[in-house]
C-alpha atoms as a PDB file:
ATOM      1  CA  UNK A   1     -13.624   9.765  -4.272  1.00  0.00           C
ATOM      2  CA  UNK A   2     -15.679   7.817  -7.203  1.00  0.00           C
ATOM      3  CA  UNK A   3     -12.221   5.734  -7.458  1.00  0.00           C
ATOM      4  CA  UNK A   4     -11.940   4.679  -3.760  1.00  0.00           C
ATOM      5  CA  UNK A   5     -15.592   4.238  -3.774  1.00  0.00           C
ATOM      6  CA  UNK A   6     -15.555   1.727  -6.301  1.00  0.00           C
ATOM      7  CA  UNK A   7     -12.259   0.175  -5.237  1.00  0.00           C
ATOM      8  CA  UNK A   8     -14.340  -0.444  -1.689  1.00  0.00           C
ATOM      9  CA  UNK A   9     -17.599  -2.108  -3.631  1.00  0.00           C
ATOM     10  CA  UNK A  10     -15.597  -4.078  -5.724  1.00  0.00           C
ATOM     11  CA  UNK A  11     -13.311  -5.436  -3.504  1.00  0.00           C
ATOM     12  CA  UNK A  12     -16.074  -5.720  -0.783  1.00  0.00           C
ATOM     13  CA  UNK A  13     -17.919  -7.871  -3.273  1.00  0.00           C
ATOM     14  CA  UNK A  14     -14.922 -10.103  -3.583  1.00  0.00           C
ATOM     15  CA  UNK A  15     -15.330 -10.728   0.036  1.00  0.00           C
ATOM     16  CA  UNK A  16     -12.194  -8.386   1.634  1.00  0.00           C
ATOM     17  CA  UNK A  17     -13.085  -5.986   4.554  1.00  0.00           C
ATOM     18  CA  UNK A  18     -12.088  -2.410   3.947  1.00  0.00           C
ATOM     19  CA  UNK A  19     -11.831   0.422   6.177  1.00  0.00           C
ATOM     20  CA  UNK A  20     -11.708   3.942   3.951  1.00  0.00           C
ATOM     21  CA  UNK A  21      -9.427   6.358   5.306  1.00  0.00           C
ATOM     22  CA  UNK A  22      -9.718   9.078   3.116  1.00  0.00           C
ATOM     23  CA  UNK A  23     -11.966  12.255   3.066  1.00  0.00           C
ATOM     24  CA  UNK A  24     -16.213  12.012   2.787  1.00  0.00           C
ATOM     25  CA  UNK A  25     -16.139  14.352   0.530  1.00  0.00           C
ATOM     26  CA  UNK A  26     -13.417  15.293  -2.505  1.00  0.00           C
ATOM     27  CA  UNK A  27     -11.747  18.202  -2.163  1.00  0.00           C
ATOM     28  CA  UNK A  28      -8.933  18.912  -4.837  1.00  0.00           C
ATOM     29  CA  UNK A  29      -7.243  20.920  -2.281  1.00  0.00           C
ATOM     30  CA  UNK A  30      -6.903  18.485   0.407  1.00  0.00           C
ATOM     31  CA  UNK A  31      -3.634  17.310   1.757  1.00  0.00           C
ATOM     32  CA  UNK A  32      -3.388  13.955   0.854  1.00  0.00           C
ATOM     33  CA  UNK A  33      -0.328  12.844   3.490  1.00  0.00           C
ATOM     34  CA  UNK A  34      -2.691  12.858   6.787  1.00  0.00           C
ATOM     35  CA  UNK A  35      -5.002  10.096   4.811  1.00  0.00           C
ATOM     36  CA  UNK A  36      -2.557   8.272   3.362  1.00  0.00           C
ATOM     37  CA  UNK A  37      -0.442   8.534   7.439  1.00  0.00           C
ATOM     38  CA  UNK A  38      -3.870   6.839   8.893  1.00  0.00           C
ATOM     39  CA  UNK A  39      -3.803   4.289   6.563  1.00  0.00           C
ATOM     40  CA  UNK A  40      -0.437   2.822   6.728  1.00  0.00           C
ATOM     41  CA  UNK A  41      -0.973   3.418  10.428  1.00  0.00           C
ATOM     42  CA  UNK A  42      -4.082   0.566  10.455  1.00  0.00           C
ATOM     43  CA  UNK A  43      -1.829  -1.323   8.335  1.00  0.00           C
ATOM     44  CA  UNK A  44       0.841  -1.483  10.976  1.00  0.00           C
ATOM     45  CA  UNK A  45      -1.871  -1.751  14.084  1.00  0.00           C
ATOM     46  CA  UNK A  46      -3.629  -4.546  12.725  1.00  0.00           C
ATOM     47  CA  UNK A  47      -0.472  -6.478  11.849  1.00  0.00           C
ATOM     48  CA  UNK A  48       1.072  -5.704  15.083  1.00  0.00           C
ATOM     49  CA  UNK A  49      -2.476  -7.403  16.336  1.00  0.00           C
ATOM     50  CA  UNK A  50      -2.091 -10.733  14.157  1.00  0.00           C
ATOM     51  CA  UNK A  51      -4.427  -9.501  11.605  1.00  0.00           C
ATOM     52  CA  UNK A  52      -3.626  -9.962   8.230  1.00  0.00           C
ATOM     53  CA  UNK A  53      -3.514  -6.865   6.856  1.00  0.00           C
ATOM     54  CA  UNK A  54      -3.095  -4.583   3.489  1.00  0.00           C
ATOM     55  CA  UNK A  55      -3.074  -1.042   2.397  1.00  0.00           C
ATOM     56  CA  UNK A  56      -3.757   1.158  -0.675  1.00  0.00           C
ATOM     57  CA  UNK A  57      -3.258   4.928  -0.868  1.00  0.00           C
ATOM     58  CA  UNK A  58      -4.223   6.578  -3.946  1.00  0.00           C
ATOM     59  CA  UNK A  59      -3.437   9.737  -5.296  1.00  0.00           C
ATOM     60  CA  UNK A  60      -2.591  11.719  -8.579  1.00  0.00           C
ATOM     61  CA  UNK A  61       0.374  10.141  -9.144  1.00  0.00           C
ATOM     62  CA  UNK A  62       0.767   7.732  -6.129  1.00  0.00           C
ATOM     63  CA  UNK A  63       4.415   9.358  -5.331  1.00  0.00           C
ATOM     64  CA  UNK A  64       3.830  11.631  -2.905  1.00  0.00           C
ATOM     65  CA  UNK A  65       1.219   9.170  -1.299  1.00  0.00           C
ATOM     66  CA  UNK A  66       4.523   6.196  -1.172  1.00  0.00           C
ATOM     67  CA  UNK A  67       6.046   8.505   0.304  1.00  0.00           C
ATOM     68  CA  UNK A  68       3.561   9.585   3.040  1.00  0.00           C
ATOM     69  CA  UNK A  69       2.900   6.028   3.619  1.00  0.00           C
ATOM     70  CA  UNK A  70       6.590   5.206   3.612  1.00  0.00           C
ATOM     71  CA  UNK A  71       7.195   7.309   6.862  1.00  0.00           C
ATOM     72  CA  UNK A  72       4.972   5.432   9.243  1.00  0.00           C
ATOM     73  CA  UNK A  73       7.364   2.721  10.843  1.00  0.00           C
ATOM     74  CA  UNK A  74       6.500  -0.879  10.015  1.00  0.00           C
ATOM     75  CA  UNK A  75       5.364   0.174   6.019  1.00  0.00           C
ATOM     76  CA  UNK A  76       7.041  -1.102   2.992  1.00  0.00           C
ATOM     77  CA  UNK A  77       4.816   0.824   0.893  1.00  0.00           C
ATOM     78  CA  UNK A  78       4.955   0.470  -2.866  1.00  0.00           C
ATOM     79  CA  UNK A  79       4.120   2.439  -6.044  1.00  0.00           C
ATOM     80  CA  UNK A  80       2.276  -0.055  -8.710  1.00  0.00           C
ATOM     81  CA  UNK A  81       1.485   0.730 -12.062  1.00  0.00           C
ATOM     82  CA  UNK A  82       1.320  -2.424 -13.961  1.00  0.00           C
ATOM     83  CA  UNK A  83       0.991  -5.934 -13.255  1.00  0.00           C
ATOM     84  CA  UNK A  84       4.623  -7.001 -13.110  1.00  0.00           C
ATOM     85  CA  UNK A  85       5.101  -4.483 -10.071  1.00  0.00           C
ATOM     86  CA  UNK A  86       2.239  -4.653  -8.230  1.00  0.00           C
ATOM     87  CA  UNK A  87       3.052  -8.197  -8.005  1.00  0.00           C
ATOM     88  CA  UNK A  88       6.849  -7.905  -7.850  1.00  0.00           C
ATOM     89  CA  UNK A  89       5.969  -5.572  -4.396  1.00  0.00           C
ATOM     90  CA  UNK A  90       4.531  -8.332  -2.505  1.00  0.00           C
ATOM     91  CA  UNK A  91       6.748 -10.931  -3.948  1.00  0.00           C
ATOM     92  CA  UNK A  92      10.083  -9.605  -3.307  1.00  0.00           C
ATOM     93  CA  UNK A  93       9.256  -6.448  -0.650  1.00  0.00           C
ATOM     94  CA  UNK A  94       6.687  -7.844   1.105  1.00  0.00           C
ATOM     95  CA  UNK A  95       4.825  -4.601   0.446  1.00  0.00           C
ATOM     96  CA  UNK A  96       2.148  -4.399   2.566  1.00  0.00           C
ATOM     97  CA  UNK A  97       0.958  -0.944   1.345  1.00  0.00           C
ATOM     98  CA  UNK A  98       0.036  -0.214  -2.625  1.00  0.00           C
ATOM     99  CA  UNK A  99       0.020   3.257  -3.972  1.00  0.00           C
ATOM    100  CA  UNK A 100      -1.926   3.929  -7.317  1.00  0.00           C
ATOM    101  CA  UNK A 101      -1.796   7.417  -9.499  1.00  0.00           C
ATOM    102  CA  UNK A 102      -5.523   7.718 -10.160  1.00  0.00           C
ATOM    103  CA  UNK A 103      -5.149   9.985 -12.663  1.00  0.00           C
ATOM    104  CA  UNK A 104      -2.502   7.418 -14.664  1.00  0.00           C
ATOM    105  CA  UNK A 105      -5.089   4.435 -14.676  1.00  0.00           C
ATOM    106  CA  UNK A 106      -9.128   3.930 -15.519  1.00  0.00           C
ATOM    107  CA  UNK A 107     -10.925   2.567 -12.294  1.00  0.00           C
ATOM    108  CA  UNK A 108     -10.349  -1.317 -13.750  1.00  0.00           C
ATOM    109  CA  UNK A 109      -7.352  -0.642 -14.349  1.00  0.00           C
ATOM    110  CA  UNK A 110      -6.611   0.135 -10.564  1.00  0.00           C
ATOM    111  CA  UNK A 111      -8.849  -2.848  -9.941  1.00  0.00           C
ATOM    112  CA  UNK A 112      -6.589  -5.225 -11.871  1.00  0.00           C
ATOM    113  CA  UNK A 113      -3.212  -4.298 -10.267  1.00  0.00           C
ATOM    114  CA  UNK A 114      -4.708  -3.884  -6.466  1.00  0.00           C
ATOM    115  CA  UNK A 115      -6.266  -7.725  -7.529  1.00  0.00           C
ATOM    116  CA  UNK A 116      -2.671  -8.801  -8.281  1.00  0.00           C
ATOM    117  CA  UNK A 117      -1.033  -6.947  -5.262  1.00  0.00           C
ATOM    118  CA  UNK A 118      -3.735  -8.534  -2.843  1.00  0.00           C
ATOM    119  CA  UNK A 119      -2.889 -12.070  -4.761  1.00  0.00           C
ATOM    120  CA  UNK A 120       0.422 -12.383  -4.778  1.00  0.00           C
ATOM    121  CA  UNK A 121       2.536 -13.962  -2.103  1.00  0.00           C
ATOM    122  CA  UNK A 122       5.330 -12.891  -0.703  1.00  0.00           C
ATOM    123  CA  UNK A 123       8.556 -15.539  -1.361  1.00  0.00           C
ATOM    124  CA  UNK A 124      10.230 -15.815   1.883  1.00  0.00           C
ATOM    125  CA  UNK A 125      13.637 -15.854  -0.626  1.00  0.00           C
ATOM    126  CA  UNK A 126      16.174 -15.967   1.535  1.00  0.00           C
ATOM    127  CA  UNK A 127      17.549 -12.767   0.155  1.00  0.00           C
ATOM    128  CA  UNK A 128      14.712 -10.764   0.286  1.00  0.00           C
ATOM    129  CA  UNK A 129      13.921 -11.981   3.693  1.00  0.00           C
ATOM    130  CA  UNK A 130      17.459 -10.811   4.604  1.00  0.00           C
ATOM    131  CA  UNK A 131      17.035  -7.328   2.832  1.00  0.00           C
ATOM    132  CA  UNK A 132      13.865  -6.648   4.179  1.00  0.00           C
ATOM    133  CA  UNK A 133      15.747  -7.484   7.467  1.00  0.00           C
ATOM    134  CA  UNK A 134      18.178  -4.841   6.509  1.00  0.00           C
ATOM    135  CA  UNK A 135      15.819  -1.967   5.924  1.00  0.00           C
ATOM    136  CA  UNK A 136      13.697  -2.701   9.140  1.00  0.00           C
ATOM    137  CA  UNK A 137      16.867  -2.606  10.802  1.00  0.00           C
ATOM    138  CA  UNK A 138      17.754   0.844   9.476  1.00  0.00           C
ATOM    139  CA  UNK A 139      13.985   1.893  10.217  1.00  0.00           C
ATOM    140  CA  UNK A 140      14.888   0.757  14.108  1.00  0.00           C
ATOM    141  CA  UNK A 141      18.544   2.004  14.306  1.00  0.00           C
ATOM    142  CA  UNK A 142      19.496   4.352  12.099  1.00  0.00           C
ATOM    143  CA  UNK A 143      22.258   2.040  10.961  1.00  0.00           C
ATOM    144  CA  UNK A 144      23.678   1.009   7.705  1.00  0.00           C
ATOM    145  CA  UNK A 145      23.887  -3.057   7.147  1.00  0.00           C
ATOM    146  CA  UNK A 146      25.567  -3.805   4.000  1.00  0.00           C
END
């Protein structure tokens, strides 16, 4: 909670608009997947609405939160944990979803790398355009492209 609360001030200060999916209150035995499903759900709503949209899910370790994430159609939901690939995720994936281990990184630390997810572009590289392609297609079809 103190973590997404100051992720929300900080980056409301910096003038983005953030809708907090996550429980009111911390509870260490809460399920994280539900949150982290609602999220990457807005995500994919507001996109599918024109609006330019990002997520973060945080967790322990930020795996099981990908993963979560990962399952709602539409997500390319990546696991940051330096600089390089928080902005190698929007670069080259297109990641429109950032999970964080809050218990790998001090509060500024997540700061820093959401910062340079939210910053970076994505390419439109031909070949990552064309991979992306690939896994969407996958997503919709089941099917293999190689």
């Amino acid at each position: 909670m103190a973590l997404s609360t100051f992720l929300v001030e900080q980056l409301s200060s910096q003038g983005h608009e953030l809708i907090d999916h996550g429980p009111k209150v911390y509870d260490a035995l809460d399920d994280y997947p539900g949150f982290c499903i609602a999220a990457a759900q807005a995500v994919v709503a507001d996109l599918a609405a024109g609006v330019e949209a990002l997520g973060i899910v945080l967790g322990g370790s930020g795996n099981g939160e990908q993963i979560a994430a990962n399952k709602v159609a539409g997500v390319r939901a990546a696991l940051i944990w330096n600089e390089s690939t928080a902005k190698l995720a929007r670069e080259h994936n297109d990641a429109n979803v950032a999970a964080v281990g809050a218990r790998q990184h001090t509060q500024e630390e997540v700061l820093e790398l959401i910062q340079a997810f939210i910053a970076e572009p994505f390419s439109n590289d031909e070949r990552h355009v064309r991979r992306i392609g690939k896994i969407a297609s996958f997503e919709n079809t089941g099917e293999i492209i190689y």
